[in-house]
Protein backbone atom coordinates (compact mmCIF):
# COMPACT_ATOMS: atom_id res chain seq x y z
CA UNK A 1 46.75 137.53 131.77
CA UNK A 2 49.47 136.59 134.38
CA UNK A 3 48.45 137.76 138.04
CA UNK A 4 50.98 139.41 139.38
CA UNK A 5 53.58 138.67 142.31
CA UNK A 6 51.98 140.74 145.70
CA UNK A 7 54.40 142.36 147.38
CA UNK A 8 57.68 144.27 147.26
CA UNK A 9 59.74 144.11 144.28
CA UNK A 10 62.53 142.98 147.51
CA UNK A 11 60.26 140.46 148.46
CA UNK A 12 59.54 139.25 144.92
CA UNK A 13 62.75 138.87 144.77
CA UNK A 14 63.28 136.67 147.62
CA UNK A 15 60.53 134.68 146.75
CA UNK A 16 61.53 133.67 142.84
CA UNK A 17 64.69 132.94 144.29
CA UNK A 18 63.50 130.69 147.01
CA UNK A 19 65.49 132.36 149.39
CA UNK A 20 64.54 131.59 152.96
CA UNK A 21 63.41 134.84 154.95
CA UNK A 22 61.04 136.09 157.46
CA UNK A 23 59.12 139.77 157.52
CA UNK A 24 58.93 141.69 160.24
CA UNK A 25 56.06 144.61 160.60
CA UNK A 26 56.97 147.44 162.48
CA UNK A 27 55.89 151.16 163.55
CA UNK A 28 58.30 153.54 163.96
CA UNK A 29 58.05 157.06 162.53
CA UNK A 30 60.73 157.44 159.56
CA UNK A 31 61.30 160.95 160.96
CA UNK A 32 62.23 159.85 164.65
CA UNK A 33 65.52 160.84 165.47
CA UNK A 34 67.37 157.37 166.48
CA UNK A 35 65.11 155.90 163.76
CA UNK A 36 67.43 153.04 163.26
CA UNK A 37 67.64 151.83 166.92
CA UNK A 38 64.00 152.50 167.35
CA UNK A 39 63.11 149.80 164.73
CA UNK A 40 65.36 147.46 166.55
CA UNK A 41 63.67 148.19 169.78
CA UNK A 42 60.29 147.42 167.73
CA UNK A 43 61.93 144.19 166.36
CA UNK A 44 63.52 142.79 169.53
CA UNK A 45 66.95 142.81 167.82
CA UNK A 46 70.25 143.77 168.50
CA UNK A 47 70.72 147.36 166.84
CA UNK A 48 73.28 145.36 165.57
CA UNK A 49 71.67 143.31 163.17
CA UNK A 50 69.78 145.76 161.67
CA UNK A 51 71.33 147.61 158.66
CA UNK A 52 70.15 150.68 157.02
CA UNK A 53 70.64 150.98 153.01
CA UNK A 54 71.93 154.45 151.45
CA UNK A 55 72.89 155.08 148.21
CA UNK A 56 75.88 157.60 147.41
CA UNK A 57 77.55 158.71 144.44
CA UNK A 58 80.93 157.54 144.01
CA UNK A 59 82.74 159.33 141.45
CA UNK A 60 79.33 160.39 139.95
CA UNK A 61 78.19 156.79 139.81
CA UNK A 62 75.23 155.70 142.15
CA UNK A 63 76.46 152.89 144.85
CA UNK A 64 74.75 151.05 147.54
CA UNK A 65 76.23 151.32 150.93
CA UNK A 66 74.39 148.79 153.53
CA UNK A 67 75.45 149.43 157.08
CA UNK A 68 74.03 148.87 160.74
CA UNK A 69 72.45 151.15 162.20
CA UNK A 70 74.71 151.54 164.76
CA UNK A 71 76.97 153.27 162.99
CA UNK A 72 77.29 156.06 159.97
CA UNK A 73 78.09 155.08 156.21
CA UNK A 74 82.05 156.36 156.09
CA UNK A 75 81.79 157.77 152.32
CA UNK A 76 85.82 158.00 152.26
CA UNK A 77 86.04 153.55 152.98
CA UNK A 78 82.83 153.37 151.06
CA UNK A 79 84.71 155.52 147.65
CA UNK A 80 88.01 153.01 148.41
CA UNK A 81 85.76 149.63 148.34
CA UNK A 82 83.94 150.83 145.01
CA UNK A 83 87.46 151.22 143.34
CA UNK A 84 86.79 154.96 143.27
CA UNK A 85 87.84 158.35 144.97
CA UNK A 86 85.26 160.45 146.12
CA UNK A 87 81.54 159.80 147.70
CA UNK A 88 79.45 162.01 148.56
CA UNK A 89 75.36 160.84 149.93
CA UNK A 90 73.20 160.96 146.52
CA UNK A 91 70.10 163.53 146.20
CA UNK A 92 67.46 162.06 147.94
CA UNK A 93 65.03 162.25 144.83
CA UNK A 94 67.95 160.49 142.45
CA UNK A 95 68.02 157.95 145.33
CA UNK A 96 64.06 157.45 145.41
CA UNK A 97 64.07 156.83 141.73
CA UNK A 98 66.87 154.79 141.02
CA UNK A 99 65.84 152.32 143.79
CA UNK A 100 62.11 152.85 143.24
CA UNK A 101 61.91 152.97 146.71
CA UNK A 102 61.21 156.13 149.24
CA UNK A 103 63.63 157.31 151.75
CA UNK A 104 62.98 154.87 154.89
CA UNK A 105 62.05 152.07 152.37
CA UNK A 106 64.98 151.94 150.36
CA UNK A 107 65.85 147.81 150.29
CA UNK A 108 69.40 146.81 148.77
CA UNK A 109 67.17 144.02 146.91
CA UNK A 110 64.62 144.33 143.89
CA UNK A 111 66.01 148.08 143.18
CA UNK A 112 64.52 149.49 139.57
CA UNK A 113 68.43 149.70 138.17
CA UNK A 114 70.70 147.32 139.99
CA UNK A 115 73.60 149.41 141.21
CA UNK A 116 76.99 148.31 142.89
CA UNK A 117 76.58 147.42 146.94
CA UNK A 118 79.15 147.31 149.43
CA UNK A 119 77.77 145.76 152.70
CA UNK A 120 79.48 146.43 155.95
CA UNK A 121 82.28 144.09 156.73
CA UNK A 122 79.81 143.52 160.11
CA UNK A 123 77.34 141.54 158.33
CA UNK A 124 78.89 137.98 157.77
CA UNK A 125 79.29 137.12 161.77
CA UNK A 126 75.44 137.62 162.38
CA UNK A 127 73.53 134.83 161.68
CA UNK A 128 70.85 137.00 160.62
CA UNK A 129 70.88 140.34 159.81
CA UNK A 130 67.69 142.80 158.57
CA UNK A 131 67.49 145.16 156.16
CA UNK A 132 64.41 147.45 154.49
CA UNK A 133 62.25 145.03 152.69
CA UNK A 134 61.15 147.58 150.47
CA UNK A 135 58.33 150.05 152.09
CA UNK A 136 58.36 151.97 155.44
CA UNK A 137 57.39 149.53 158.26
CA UNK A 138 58.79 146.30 156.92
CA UNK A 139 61.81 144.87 157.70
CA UNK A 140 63.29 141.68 156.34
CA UNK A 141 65.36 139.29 158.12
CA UNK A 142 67.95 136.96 155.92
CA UNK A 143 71.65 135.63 155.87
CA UNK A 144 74.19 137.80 155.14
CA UNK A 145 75.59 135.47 152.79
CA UNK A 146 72.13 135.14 150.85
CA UNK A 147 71.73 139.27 150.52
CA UNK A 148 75.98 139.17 149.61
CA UNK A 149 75.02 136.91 146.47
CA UNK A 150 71.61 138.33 145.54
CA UNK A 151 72.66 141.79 145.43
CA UNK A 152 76.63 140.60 144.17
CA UNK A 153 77.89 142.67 147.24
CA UNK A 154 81.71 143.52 147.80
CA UNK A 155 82.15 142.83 151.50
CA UNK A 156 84.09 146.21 153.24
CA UNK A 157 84.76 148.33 156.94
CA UNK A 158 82.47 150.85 155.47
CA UNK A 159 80.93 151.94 158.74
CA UNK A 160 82.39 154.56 161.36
């Protein structure tokens, strides 16, 4: 019997594919207000660099928005990049198990059904950026360009 991979399904991911990457452990309450700032506080990071991953329905279709933390996911430029009209944040439950991850884990990579992503147009100027890696209290830290191909990302201002 093969032993399986430990880990997240994200960092599975990143393994198989022999992407390079670094975790980062943190501890930061997923119910803080500021939650996104705090974990960059816990990291030593620009807020900047740290992105936050929601999923919305675009024209009933679940989408992946990845944006820093910084700012808020803007649903109307989020809708436009998808080719679609209308977005609206998806149920948080629909979100949990389409991902297979919980709210404050949600990772763009190693979701349970792949779904369309549309990363901030932010992202490619950092030479790193971080992003869930797949369970409260873990962050992962990558290229842009290596979570643009893995996750076959359309690149858009989707942040306000």
């Amino acid at each position: 019997m093969a032993k399986k991979a430990a880990g997240t399904p994200a960092t599975v991911l990143l393994s198989t594919a022999k992407v390079p990457h670094e975790l980062h452990p943190y501890d930061v309450s997923p119910d803080s207000p500021h939650y996104g700032a705090l974990v960059a506080e816990a990291l030593g990071v620009s807020p900047a660099a740290v992105f936050k991953t929601l999923i919305a329905e675009v024209d009933g279709a679940l989408t992946v928005g990845v944006v820093p933390v910084t700012g808020e996911l803007d649903l109307k430029a989020l809708a436009a990049a998808a080719g679609g009209k209308k977005a609206a944040l998806a149920d948080r439950a629909a979100a949990e198990r389409s991902s297979g991850y919980v709210r404050g884990g949600i990772s763009p990579l190693g979701q349970r059904k792949r779904l369309p992503t549309v990363i901030d147009d932010s992202a490619p100027a950092l030479e790193l950026m971080y992003v869930s890696a797949g369970r409260r209290g873990l962050q992962v830290s990558l290229t842009p360009a290596d979570l643009i191909r893995l996750t076959d990302a359309v690149v858009a201002p989707i942040r306000t």
